[in-house]
C-alpha atoms as a PDB file:
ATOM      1  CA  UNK A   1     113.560  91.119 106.447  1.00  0.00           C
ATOM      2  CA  UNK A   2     111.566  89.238 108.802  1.00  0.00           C
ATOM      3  CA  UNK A   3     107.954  88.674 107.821  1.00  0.00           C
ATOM      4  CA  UNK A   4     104.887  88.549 110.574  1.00  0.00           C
ATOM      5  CA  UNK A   5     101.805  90.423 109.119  1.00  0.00           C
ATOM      6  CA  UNK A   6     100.029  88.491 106.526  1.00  0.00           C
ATOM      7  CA  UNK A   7      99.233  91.288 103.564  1.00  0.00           C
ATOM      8  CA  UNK A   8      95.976  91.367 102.448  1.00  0.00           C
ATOM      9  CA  UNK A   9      95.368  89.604  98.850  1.00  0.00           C
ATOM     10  CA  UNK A  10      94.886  91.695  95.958  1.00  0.00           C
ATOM     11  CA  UNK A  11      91.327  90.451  96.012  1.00  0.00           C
ATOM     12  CA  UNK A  12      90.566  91.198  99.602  1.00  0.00           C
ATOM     13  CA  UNK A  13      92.001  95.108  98.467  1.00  0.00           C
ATOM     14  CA  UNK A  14      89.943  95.232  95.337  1.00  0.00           C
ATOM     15  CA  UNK A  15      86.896  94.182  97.923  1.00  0.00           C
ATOM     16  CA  UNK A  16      87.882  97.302 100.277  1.00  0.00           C
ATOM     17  CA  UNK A  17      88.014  99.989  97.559  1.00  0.00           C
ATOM     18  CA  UNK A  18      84.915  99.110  96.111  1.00  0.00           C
ATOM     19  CA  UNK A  19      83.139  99.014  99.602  1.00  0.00           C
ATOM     20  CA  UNK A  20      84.433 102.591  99.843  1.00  0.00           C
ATOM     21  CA  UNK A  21      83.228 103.680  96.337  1.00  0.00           C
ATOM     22  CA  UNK A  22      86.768 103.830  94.547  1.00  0.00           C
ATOM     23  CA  UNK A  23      89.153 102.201  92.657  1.00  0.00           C
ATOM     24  CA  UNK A  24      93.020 101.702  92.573  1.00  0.00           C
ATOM     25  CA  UNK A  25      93.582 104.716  90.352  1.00  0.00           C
ATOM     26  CA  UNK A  26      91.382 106.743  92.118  1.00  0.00           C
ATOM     27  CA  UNK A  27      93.108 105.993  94.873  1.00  0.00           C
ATOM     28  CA  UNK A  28      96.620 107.062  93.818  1.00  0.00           C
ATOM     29  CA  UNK A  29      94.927 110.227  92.837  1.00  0.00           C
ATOM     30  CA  UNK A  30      93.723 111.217  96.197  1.00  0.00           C
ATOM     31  CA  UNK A  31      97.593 109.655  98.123  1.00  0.00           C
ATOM     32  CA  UNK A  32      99.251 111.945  94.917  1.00  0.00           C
ATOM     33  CA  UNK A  33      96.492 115.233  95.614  1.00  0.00           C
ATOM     34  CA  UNK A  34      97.194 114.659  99.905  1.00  0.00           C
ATOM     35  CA  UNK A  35     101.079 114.466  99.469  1.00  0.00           C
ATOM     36  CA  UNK A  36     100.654 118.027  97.355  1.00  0.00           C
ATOM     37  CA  UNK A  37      98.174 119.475  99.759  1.00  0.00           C
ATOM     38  CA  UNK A  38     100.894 118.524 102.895  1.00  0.00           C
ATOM     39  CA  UNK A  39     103.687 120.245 100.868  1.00  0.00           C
ATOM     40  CA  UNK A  40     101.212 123.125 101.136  1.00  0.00           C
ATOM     41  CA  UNK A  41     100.264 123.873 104.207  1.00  0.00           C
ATOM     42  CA  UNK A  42     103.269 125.431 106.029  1.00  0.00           C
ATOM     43  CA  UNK A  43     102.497 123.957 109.404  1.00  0.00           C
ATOM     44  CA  UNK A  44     102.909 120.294 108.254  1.00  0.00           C
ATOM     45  CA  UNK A  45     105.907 117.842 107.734  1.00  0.00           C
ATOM     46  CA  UNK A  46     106.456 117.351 103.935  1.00  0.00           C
ATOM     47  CA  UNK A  47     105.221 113.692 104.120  1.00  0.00           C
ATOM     48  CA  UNK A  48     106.616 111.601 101.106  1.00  0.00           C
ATOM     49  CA  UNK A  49     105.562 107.815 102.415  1.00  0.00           C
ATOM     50  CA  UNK A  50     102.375 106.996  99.397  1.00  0.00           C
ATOM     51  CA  UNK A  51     101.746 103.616 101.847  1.00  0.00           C
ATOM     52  CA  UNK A  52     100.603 105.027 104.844  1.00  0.00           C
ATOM     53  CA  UNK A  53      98.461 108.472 103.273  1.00  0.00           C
ATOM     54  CA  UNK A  54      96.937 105.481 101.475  1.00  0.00           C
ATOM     55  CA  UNK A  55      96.160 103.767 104.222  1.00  0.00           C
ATOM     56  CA  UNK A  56      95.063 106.495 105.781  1.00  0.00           C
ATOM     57  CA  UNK A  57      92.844 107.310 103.194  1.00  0.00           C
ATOM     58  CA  UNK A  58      91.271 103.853 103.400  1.00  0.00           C
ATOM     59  CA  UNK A  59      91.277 103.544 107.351  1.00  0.00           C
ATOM     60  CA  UNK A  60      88.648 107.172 106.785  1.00  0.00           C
ATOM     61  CA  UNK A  61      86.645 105.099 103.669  1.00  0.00           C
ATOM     62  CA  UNK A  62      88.047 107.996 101.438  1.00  0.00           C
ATOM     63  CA  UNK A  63      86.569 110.938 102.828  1.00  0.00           C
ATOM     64  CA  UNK A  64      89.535 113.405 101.739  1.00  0.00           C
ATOM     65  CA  UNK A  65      88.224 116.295 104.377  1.00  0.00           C
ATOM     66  CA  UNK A  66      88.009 114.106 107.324  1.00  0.00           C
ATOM     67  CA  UNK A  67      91.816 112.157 106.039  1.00  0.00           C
ATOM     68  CA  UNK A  68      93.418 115.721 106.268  1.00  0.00           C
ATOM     69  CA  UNK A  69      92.015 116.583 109.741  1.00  0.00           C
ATOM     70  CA  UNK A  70      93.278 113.785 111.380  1.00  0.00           C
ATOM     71  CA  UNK A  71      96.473 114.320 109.571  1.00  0.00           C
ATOM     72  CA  UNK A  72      96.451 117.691 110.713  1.00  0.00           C
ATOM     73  CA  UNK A  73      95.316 116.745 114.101  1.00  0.00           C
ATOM     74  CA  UNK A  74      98.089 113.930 114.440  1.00  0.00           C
ATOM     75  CA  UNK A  75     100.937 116.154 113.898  1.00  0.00           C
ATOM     76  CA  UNK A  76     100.464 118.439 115.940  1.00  0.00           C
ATOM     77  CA  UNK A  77      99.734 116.273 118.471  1.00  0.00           C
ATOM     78  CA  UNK A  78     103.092 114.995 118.226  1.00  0.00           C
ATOM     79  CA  UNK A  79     103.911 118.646 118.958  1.00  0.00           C
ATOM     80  CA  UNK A  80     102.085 119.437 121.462  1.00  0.00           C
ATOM     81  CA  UNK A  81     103.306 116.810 123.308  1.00  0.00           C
ATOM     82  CA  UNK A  82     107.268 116.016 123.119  1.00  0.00           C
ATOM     83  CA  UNK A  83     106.539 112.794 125.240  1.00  0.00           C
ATOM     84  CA  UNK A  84     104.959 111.340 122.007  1.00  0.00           C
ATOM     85  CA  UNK A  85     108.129 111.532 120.038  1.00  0.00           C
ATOM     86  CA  UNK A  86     110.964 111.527 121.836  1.00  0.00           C
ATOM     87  CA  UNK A  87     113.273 109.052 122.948  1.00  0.00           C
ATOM     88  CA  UNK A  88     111.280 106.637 121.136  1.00  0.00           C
ATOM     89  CA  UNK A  89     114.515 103.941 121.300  1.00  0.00           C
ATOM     90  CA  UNK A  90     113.334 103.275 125.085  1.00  0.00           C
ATOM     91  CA  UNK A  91     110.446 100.972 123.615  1.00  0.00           C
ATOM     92  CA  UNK A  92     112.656  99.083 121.248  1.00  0.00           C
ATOM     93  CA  UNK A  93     114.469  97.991 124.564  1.00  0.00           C
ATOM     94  CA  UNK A  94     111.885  97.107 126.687  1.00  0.00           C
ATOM     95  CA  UNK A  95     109.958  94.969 124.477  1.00  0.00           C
ATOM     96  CA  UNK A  96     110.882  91.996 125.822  1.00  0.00           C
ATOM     97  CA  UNK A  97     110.490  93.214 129.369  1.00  0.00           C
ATOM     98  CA  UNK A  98     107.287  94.254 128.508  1.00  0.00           C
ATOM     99  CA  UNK A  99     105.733  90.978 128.260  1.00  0.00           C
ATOM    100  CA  UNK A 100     105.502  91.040 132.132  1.00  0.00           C
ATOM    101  CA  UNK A 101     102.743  93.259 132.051  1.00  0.00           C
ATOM    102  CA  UNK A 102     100.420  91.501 128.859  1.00  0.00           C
ATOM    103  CA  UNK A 103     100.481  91.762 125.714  1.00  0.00           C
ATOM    104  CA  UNK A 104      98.908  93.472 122.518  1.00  0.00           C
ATOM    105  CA  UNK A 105      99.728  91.804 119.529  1.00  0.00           C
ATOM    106  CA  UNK A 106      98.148  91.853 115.684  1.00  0.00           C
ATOM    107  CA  UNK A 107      97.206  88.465 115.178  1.00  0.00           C
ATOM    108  CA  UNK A 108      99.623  87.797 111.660  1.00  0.00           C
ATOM    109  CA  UNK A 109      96.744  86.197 109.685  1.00  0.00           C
ATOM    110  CA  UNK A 110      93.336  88.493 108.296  1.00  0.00           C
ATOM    111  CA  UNK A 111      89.837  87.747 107.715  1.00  0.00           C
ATOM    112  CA  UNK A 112      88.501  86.488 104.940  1.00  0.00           C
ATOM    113  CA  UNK A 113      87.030  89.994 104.446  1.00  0.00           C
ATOM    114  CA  UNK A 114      90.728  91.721 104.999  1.00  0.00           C
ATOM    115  CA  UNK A 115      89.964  92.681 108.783  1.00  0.00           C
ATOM    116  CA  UNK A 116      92.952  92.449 111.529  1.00  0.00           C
ATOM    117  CA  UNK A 117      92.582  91.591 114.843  1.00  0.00           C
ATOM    118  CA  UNK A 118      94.169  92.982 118.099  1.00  0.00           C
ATOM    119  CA  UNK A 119      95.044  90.965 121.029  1.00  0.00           C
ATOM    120  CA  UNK A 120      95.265  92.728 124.385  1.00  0.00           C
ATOM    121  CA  UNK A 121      95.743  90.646 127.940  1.00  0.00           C
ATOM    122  CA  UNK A 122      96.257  91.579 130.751  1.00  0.00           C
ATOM    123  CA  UNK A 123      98.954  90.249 133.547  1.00  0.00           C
ATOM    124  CA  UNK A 124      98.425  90.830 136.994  1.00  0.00           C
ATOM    125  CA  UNK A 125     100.128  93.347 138.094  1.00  0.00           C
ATOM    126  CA  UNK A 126     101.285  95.221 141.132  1.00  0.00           C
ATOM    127  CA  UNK A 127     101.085  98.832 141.252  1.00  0.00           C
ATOM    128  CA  UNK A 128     104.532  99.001 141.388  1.00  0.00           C
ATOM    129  CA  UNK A 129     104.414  97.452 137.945  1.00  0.00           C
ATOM    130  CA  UNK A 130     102.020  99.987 136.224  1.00  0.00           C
ATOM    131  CA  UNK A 131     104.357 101.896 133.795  1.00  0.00           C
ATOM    132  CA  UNK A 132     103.935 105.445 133.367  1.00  0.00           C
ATOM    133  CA  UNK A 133     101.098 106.187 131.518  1.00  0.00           C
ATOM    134  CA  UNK A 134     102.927 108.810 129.300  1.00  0.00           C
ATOM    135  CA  UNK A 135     105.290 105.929 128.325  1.00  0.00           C
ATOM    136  CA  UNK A 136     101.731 103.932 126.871  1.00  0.00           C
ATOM    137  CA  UNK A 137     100.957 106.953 125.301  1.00  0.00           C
ATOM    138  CA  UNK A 138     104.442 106.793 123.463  1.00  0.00           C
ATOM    139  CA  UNK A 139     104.049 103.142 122.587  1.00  0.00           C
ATOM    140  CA  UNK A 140     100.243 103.465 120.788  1.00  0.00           C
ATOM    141  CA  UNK A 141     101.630 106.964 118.683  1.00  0.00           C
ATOM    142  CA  UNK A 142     104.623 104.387 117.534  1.00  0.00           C
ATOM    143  CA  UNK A 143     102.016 101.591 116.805  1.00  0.00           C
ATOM    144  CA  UNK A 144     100.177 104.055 115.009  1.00  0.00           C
ATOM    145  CA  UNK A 145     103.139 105.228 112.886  1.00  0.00           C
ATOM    146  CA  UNK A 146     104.430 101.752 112.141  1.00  0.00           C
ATOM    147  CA  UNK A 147     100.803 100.300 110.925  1.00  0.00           C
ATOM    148  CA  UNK A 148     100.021 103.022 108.187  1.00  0.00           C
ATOM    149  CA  UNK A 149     103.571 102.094 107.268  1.00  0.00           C
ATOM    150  CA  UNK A 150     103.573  98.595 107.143  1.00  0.00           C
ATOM    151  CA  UNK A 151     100.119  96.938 107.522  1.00  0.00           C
ATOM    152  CA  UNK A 152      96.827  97.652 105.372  1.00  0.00           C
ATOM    153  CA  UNK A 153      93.433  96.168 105.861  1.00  0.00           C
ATOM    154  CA  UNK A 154      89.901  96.880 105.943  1.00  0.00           C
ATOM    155  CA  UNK A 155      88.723  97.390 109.886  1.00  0.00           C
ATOM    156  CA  UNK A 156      90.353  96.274 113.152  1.00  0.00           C
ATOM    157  CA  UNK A 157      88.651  94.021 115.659  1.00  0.00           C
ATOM    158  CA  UNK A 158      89.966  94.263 119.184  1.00  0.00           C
ATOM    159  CA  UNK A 159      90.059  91.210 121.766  1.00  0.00           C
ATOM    160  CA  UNK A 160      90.487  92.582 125.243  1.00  0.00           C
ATOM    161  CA  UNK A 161      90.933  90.095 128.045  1.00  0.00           C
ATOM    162  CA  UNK A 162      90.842  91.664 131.339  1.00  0.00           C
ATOM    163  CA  UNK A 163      90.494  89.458 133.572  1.00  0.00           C
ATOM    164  CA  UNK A 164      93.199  90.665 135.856  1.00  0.00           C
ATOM    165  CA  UNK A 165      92.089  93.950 135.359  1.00  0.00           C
ATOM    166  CA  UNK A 166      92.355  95.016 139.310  1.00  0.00           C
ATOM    167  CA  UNK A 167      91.912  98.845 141.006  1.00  0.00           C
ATOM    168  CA  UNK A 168      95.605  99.916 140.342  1.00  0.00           C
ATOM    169  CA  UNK A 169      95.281  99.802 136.592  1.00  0.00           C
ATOM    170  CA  UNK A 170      91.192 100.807 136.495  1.00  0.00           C
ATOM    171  CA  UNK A 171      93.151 103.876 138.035  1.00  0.00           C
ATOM    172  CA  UNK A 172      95.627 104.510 135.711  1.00  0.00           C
ATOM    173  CA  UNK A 173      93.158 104.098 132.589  1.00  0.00           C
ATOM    174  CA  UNK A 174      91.131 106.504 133.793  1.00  0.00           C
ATOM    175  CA  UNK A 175      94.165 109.119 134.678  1.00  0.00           C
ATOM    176  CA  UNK A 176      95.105 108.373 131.135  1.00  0.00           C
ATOM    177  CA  UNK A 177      91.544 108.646 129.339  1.00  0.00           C
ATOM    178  CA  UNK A 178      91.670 112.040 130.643  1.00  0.00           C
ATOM    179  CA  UNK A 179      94.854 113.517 129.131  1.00  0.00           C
ATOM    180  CA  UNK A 180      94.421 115.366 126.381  1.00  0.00           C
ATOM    181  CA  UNK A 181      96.222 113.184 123.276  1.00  0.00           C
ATOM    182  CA  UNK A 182      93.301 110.122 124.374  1.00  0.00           C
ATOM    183  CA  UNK A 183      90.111 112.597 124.405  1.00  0.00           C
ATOM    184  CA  UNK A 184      91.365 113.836 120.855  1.00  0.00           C
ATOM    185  CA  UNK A 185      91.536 110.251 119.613  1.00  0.00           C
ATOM    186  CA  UNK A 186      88.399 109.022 121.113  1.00  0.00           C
ATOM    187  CA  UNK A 187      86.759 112.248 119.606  1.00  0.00           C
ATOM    188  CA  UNK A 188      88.258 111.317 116.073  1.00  0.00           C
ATOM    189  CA  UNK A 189      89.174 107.998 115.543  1.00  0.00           C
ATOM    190  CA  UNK A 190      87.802 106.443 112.818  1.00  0.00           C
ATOM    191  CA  UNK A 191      84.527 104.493 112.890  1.00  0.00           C
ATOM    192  CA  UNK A 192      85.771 101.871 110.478  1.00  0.00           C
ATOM    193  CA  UNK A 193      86.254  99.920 113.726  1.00  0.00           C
ATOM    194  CA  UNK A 194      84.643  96.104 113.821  1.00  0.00           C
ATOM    195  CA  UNK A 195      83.702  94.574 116.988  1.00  0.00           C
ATOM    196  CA  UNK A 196      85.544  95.170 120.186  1.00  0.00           C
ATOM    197  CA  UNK A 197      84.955  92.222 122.473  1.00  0.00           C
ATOM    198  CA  UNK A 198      85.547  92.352 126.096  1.00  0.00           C
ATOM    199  CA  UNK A 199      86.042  89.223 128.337  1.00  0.00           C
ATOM    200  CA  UNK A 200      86.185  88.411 131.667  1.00  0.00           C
ATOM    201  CA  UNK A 201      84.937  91.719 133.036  1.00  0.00           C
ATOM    202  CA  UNK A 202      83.970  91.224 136.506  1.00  0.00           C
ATOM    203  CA  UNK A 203      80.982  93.510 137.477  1.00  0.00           C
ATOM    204  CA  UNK A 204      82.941  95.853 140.528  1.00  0.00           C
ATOM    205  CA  UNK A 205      84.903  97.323 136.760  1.00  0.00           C
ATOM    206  CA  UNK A 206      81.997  97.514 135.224  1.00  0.00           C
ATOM    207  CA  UNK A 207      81.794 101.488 136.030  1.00  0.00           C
ATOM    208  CA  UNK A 208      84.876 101.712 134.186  1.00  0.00           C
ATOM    209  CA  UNK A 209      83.792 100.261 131.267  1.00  0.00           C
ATOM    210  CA  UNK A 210      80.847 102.888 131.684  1.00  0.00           C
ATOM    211  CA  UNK A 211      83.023 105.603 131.526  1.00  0.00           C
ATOM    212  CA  UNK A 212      85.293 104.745 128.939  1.00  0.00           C
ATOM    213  CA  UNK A 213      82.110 104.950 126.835  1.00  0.00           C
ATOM    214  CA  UNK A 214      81.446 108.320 127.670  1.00  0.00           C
ATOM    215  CA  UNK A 215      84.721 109.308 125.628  1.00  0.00           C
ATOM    216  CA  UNK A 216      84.083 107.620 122.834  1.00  0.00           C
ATOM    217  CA  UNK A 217      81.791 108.051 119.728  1.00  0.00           C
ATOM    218  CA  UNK A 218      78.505 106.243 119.683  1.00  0.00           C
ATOM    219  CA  UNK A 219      79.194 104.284 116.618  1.00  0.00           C
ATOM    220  CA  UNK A 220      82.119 102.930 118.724  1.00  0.00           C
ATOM    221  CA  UNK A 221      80.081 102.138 121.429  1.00  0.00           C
ATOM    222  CA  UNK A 222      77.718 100.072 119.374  1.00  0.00           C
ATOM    223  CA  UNK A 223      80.538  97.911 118.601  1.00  0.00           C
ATOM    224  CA  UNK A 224      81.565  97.066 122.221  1.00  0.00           C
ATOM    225  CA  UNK A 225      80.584  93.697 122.594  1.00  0.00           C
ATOM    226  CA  UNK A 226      80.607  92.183 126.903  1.00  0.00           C
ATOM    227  CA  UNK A 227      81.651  88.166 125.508  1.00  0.00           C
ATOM    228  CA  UNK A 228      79.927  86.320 128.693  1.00  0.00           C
ATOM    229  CA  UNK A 229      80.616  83.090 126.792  1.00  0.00           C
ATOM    230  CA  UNK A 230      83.780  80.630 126.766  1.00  0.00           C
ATOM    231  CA  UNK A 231      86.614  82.308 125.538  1.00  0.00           C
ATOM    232  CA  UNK A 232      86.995  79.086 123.070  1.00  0.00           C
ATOM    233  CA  UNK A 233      83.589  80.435 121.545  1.00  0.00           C
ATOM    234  CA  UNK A 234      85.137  82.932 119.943  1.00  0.00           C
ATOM    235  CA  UNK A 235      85.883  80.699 117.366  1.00  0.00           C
ATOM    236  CA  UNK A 236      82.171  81.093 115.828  1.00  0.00           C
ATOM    237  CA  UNK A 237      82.592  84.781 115.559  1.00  0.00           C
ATOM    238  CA  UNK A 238      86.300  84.698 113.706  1.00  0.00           C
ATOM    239  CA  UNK A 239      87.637  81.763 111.945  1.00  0.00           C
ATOM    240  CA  UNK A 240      89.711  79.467 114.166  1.00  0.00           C
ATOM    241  CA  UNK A 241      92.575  79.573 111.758  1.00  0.00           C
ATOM    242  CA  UNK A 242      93.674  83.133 112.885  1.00  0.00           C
ATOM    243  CA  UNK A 243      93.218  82.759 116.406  1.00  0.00           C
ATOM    244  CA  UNK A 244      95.178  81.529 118.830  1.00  0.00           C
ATOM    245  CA  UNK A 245      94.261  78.113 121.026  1.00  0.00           C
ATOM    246  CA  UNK A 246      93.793  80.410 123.995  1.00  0.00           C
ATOM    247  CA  UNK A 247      91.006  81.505 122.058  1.00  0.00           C
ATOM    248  CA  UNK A 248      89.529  78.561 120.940  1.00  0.00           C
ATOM    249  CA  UNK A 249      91.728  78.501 117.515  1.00  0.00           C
ATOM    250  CA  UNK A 250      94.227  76.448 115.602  1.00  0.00           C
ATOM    251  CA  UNK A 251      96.954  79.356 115.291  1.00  0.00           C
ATOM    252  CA  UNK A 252      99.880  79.200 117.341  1.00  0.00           C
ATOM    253  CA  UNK A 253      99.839  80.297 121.219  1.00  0.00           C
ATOM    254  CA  UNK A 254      99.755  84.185 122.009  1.00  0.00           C
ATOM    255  CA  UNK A 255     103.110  83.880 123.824  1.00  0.00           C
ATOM    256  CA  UNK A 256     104.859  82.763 120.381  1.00  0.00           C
ATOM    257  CA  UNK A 257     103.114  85.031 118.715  1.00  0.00           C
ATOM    258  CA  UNK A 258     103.752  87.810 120.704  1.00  0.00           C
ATOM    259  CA  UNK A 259     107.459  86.595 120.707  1.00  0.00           C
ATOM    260  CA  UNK A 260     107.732  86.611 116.887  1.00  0.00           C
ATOM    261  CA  UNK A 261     105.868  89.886 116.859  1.00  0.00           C
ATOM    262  CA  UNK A 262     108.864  91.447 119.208  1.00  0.00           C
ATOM    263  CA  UNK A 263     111.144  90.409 116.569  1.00  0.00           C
ATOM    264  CA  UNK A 264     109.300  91.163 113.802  1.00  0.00           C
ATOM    265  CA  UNK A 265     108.964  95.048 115.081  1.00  0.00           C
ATOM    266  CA  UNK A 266     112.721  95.253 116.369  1.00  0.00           C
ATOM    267  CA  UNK A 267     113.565  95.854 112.070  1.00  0.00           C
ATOM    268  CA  UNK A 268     111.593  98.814 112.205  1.00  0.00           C
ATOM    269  CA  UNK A 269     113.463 100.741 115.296  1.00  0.00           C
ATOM    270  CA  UNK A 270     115.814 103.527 112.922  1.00  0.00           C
ATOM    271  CA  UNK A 271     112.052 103.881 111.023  1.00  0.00           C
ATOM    272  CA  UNK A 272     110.569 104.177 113.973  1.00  0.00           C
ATOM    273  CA  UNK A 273     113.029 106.872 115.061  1.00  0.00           C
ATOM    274  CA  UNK A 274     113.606 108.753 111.799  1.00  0.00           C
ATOM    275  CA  UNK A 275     109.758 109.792 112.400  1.00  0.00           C
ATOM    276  CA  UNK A 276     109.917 111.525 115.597  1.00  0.00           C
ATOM    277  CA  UNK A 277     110.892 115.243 113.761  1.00  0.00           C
ATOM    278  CA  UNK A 278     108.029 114.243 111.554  1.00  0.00           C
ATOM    279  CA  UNK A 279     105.591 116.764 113.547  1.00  0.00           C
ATOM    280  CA  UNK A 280     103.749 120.037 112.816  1.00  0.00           C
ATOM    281  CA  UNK A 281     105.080 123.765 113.391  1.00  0.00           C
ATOM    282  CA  UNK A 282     103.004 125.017 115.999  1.00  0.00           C
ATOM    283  CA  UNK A 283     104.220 128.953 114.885  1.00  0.00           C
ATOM    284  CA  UNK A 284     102.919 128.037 111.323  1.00  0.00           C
ATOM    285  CA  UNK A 285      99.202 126.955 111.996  1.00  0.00           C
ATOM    286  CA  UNK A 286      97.039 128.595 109.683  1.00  0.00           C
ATOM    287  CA  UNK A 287      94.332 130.887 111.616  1.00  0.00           C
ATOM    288  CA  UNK A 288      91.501 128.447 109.589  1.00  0.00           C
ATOM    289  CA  UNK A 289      92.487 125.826 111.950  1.00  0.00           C
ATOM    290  CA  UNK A 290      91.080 127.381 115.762  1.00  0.00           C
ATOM    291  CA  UNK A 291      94.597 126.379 117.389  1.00  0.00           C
ATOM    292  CA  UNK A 292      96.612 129.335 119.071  1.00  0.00           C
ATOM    293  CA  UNK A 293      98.899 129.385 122.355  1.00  0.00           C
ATOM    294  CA  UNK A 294      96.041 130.640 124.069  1.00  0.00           C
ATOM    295  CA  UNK A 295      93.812 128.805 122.882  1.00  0.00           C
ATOM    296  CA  UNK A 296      93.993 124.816 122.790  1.00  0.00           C
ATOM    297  CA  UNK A 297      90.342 123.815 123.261  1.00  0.00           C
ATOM    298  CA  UNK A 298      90.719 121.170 120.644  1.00  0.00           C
ATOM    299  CA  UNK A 299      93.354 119.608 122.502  1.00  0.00           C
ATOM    300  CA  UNK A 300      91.278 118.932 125.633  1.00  0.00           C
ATOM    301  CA  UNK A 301      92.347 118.392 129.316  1.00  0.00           C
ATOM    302  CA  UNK A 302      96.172 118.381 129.825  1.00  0.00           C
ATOM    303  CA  UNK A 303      96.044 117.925 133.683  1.00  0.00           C
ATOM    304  CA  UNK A 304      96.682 115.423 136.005  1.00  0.00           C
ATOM    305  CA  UNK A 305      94.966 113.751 138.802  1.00  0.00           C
ATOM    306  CA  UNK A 306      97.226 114.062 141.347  1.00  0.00           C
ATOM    307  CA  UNK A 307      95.085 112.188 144.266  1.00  0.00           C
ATOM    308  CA  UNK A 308      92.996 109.479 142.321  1.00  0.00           C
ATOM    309  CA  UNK A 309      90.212 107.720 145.006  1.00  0.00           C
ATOM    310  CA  UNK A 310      87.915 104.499 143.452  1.00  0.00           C
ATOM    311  CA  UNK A 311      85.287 103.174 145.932  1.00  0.00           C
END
């Protein structure tokens, strides 16, 4: 198998479970005590995958409670909307293609504190470009799935270039930030998030940026970080080794790296499939948890903006 993500040393792990007040075998306790509590509850898939409840676990700093609502909260969100699951093969072959629009890659090597960082650039794009904004949804539920699975370290920092960031796709973020599946995850991701820097904003998006903010939690907003600066000084804030020159590092350029991501990912397609039945029962959700037909509150807003005006 084709390797890509660097794996965080057994030091850098020992540094993460300590900074969340446990230790290896405590660990395996709570991954053992969440597998039997799944089996349990008779709306939820009978999860037998130790890797990602751990890193799960870790991702929420150990808090069992808040681990097993966003479990809960995942699922049947994969329920609630098909669009999530199915035909997941449809990203598998358009990975290449995709690279016309950007791209969002993990950069392969961590921080010397176990962190990974996320690359996302923008293209510029026409609006006949855009792709549907349920087929992004389907991509970041995949990503999600595939980096409990195969990935584990201690926060994620998030590089967003935008400078081609133009009124089309300011339109289509916000369409998307209101559909239900992205309220619910701005309401409960987790806050082990490090810095999210944002470059080459231009001010006319800058009410964009304001909104976003609304939807997220304020210990995410805290972390949002407007990088005014030379991209190249980015270098002072992580270590030039893991980025890439566009980005004032010594790792390889974002285009190879995005390329050997594409092929790293491709090995995971059956996995990738094999987890779209992996989703809740909607008929079995115990009354504890607030969620009837009738009654989807915690699911947000699932309408759309049909006629979408920016001045």
């Amino acid at each position: 198998m084709k390797s890509y993500l660097q794996r965080c040393t057994q030091e850098q792990f020992q540094c993460m479970l300590r900074e969340i007040g446990t230790s290896e075998e405590a660990l395996q306790r709570d991954v053992q005590y969440l597998m039997k509590w799944m089996e349990k509850e008779p709306h939820l898939p009978n999860i037998k995958d130790e890797d990602m409840l751990m890193n799960a676990l870790i991702l929420n700093k150990n808090r069992m409670e808040k681990t097993k609502l966003l479990l809960h909260l995942f699922y049947t969100a994969k329920a609630r909307w098909p669009y999530l699951s199915l035909d997941r093969d449809i990203i598998f072959d358009q990975l290449e293609d995709l690279k016309r629009l950007g791209c969002f890659v993990p950069l392969p090597k961590l921080t010397p504190e176990g962190d990974r960082v996320f690359i996302c650039r923008l293209n510029k794009l026409a609006p006949e470009d855009i792709p549907n904004w349920q087929f992004i949804l389907k991509c970041c539920a995949v990503l999600i799935e595939l980096t409990l699975k195969i990935d584990c370290f201690r926060r994620v920092i998030c590089i967003a270039d935008v400078e081609n960031l133009n009124p089309a796709v300011a339109a289509m973020v916000v369409t998307m930030a209101t559909k239900a599946p992205v309220l619910l995850a701005a309401k409960h991701v987790p806050a082990r998030t490090g810095n999210i820097y944002i470059m080459n904003l231009h001010p006319i998006f800058q009410w964009l940026l304001s909104f976003v903010k609304t939807l997220l939690k304020p210990k995410i907003t805290e972390k949002i970080v407007i990088w005014e600066k030379e991209p190249e000084c980015l270098s002072k804030e992580i270590p030039k080794h893991i980025l890439p020159p566009e980005f004032g590092g010594t790792e390889r350029p974002i285009d190879e790296l995005y390329d050997d991501f594409v092929d790293y990912i491709k090995q995971f397609r059956h996995y990738a499939s094999s987890l779209s039945d992996l989703k809740a029962d909607l008929t079995k959700i115990p009354d504890e948890y607030g969620y009837n037909k009738e009654n989807e509150m915690q699911f947000g807003i699932d309408g759309t903006f049909r006629n979408l005006i920016i001045e």
